[in-house]
Protein backbone atom coordinates (compact mmCIF):
# COMPACT_ATOMS: atom_id res chain seq x y z
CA UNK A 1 -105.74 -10.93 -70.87
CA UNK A 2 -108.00 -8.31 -72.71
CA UNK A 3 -106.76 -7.23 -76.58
CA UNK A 4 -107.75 -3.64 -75.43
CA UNK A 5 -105.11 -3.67 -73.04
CA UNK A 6 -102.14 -1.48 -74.24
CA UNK A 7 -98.08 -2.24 -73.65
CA UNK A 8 -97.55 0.88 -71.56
CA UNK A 9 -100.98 -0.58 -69.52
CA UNK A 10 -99.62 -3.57 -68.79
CA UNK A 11 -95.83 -2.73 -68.23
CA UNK A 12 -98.02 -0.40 -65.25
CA UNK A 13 -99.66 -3.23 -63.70
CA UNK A 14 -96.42 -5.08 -63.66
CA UNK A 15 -95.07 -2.04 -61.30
CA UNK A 16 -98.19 -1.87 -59.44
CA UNK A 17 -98.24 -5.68 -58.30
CA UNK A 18 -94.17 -4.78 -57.04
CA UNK A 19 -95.41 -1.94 -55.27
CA UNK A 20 -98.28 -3.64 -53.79
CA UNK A 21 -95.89 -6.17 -52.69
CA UNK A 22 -93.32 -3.79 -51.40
CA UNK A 23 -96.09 -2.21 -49.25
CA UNK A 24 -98.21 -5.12 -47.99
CA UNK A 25 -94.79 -6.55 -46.25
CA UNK A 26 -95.18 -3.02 -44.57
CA UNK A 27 -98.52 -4.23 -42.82
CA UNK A 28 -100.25 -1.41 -44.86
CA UNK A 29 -104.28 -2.59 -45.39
CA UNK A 30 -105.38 -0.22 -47.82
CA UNK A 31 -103.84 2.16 -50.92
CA UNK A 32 -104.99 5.36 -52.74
CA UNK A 33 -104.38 5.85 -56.63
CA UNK A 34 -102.30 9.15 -55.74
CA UNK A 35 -99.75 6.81 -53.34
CA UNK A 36 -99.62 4.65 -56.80
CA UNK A 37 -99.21 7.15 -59.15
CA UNK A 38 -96.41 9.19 -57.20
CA UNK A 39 -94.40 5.37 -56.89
CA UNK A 40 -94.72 5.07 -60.92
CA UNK A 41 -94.76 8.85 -61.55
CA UNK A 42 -97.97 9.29 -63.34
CA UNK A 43 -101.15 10.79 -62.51
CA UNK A 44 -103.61 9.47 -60.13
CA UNK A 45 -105.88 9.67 -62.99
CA UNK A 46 -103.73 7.31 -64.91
CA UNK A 47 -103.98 4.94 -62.06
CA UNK A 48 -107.74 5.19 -61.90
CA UNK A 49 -108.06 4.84 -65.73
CA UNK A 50 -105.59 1.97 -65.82
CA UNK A 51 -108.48 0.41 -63.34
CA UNK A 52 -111.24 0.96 -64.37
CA UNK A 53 -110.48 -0.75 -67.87
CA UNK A 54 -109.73 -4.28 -66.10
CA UNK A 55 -112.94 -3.43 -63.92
CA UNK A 56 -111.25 -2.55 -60.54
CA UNK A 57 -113.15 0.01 -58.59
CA UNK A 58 -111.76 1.40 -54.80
CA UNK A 59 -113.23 3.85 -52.54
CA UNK A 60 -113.06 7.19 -52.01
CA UNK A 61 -112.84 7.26 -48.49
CA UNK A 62 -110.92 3.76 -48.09
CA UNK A 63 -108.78 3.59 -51.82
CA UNK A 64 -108.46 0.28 -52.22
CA UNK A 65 -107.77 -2.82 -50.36
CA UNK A 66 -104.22 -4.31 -51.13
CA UNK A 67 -104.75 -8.23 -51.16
CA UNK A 68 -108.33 -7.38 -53.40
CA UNK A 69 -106.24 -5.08 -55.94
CA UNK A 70 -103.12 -7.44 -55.99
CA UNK A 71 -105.53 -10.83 -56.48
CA UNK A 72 -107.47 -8.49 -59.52
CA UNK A 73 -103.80 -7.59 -60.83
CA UNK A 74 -102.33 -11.31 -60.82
CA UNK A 75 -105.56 -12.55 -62.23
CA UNK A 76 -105.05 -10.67 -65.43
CA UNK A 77 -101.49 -10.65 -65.66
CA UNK A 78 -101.62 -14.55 -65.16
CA UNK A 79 -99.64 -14.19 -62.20
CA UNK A 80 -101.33 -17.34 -60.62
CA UNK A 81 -99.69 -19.57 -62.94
CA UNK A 82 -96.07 -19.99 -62.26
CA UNK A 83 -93.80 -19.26 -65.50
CA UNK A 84 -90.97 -22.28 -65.98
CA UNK A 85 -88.26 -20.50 -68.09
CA UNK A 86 -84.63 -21.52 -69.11
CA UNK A 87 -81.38 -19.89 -69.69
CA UNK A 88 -79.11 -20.96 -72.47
CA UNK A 89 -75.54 -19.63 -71.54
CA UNK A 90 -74.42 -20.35 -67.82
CA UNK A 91 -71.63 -17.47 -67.76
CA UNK A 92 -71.92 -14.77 -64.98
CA UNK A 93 -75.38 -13.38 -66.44
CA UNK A 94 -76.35 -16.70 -66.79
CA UNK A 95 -75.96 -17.53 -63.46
CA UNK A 96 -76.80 -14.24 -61.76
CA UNK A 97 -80.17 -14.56 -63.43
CA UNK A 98 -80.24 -18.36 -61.99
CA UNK A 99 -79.47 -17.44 -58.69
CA UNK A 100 -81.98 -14.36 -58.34
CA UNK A 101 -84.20 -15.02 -55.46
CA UNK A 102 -86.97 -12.39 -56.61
CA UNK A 103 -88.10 -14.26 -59.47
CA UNK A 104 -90.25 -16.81 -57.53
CA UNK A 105 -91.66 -14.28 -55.79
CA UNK A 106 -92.61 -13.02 -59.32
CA UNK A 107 -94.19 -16.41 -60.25
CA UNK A 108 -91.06 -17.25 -62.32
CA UNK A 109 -89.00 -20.22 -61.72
CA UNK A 110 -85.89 -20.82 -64.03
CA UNK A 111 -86.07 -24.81 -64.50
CA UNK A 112 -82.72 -25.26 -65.97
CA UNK A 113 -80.04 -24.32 -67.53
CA UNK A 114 -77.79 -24.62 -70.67
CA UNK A 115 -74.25 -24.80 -71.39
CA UNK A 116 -71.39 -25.94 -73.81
CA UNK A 117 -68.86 -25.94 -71.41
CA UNK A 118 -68.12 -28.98 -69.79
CA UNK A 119 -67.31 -27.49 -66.06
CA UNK A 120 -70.50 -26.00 -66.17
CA UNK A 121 -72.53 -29.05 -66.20
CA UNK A 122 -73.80 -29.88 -62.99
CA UNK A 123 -77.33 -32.11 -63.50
CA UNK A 124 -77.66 -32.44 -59.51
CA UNK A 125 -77.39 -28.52 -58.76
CA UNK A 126 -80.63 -27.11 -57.57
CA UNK A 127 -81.16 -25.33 -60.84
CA UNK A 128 -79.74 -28.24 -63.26
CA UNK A 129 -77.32 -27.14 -65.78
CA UNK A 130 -77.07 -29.10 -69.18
CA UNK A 131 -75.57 -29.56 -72.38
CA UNK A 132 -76.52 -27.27 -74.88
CA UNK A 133 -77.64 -30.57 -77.30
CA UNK A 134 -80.23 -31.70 -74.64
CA UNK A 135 -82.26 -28.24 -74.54
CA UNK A 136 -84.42 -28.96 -77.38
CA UNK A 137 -85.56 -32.15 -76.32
CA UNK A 138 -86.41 -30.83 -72.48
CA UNK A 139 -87.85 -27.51 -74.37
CA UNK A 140 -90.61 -29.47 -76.14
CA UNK A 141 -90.91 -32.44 -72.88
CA UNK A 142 -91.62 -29.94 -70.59
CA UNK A 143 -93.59 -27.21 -73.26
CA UNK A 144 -91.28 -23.99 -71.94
CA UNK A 145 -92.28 -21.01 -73.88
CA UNK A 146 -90.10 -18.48 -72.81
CA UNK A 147 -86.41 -18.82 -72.60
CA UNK A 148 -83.18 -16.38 -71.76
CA UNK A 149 -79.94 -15.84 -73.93
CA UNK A 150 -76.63 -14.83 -72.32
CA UNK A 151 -74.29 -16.87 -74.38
CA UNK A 152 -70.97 -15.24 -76.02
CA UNK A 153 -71.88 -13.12 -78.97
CA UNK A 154 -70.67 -15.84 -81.66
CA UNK A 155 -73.37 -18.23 -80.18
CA UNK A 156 -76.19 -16.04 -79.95
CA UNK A 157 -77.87 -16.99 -83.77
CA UNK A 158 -77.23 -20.47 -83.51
CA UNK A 159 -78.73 -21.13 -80.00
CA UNK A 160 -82.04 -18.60 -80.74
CA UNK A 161 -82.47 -21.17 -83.96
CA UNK A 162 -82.49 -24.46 -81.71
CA UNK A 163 -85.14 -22.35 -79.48
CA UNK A 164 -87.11 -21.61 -82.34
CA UNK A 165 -86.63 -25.26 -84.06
CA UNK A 166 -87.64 -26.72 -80.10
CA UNK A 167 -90.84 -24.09 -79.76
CA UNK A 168 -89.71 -21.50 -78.03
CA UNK A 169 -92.03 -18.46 -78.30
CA UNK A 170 -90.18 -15.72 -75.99
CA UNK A 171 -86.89 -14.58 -75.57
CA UNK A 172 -85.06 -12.52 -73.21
CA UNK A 173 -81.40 -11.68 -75.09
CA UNK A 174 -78.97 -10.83 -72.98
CA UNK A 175 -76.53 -10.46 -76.20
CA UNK A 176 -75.40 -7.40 -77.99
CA UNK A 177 -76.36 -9.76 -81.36
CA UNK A 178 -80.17 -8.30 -82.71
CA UNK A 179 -82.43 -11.25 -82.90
CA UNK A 180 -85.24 -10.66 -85.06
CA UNK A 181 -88.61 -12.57 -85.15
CA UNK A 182 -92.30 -11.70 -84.76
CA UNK A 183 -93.05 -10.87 -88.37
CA UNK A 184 -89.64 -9.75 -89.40
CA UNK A 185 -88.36 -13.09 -89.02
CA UNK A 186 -87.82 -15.57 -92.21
CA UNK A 187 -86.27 -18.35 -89.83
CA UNK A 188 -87.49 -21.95 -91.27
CA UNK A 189 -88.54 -22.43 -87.81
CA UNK A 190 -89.91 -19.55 -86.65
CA UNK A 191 -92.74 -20.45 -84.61
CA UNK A 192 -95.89 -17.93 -84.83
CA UNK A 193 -96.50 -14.78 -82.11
CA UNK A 194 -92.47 -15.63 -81.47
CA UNK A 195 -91.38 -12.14 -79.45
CA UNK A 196 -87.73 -11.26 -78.38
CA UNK A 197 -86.74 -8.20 -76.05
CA UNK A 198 -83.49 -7.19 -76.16
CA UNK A 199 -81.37 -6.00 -72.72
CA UNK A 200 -78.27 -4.44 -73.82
CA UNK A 201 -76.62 -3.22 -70.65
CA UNK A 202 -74.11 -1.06 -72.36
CA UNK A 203 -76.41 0.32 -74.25
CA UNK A 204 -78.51 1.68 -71.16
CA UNK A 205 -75.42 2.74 -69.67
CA UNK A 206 -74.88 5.01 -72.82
CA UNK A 207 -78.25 6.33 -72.53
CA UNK A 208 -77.91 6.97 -68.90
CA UNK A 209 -74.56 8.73 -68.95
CA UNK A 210 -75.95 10.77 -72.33
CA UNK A 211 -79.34 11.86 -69.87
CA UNK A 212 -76.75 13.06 -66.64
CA UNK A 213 -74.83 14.81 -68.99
CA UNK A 214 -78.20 16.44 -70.39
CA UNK A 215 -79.26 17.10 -67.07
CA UNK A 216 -75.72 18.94 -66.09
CA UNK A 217 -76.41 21.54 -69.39
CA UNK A 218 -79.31 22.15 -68.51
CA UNK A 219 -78.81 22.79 -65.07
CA UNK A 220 -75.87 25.47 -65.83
CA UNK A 221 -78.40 26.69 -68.60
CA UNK A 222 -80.79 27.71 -66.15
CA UNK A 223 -78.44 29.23 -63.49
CA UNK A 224 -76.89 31.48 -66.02
């Protein structure tokens, strides 16, 4: 993927493949930046912009064609290659994210699992679940890069330090614990270009509560 390409850029053609997607299953042939731009809520000139940078042209008349633009899309997002990821905590996140049938459509497939708990260990299940001491090991056998934490808060340090120590360059923390790396880190083990994104659900919940309740002053602002 191009260095020029920017983080808002690329978090765009993320939602533009799952539009794509959304409308192909519709039988729809062909799509125009403005039917883009009003699913993402940006400009049709953002969606032209966005590309003409990865060197996707359409057609005035026609837009452009859905399996062309979706091919272009995967092509630089990698999409082709399918991502093998593991999650390290097997609790009810754990195994929501295990069971989530979208991700293979996504070109992600979650290879395993990890767990402390006895009762959780199940090495026949579709998506084997293991003990927490064998993840380094099948980290570094089968070269995963990108891995998910949803273990209790207590855990969260130590098991990010056995994914750094077995090579793990991505995480996905599912914890409330902040998890530093990519130059902030000073982890022994800290492997380089390491990058964690934090999803804290309660947070967002905050946030999105905070934003109604701006929404509600306002609107009585405006009808007084």
């Amino acid at each position: 993927m191009p260095d020029k390409l920017s983080k808002g850029m690329i978090l765009r053609m993320v939602r533009y493949l799952r539009v794509l997607r959304k409308l192909k299953t519709l039988g729809i042939v062909n799509v125009f930046s403005n039917n883009l731009g009003d699913a993402l809520g940006v400009t049709p000139a953002v969606v032209r912009k966005d590309f003409s940078q990865i060197n996707i042209t359409g057609n005035k008349r026609g837009g452009y064609n859905i399996d062309v633009l979706m091919q272009k899309l995967e092509d630089q997002l990698g999409k082709r290659d399918s991502k093998r990821v593991i999650v390290a905590g097997c609790g009810r996140i754990g195994q929501a994210l295990m069971a989530y049938r979208e991700f293979p459509k996504e070109g992600i497939n979650i290879i395993a699992g990890f767990d402390n708990s006895e009762a959780k260990i199940d090495r026949e299940a579709h998506i084997p679940i293991l003990p927490m001491e064998e993840m380094e090991e099948f980290v570094k056998k089968n070269e995963i890069e990108v891995a998910i934490i949803s273990v209790p808060e207590p855990a969260a340090n130590d098991v990010f330090d056995q994914m750094l120590q077995a090579g793990i360059r991505g995480v996905l923390n599912f914890t409330p614990v902040e998890l530093k790396c990519q130059g902030k880190c000073d982890r022994p083990n800290c492997p380089k270009n390491c990058t964690v994104h934090t999803v804290n659900i309660g947070l967002e919940l905050e946030n999105l509560f905070y934003l109604i309740n701006m929404n509600e002053m306002e609107q009585v602002q405006d009808d007084a």
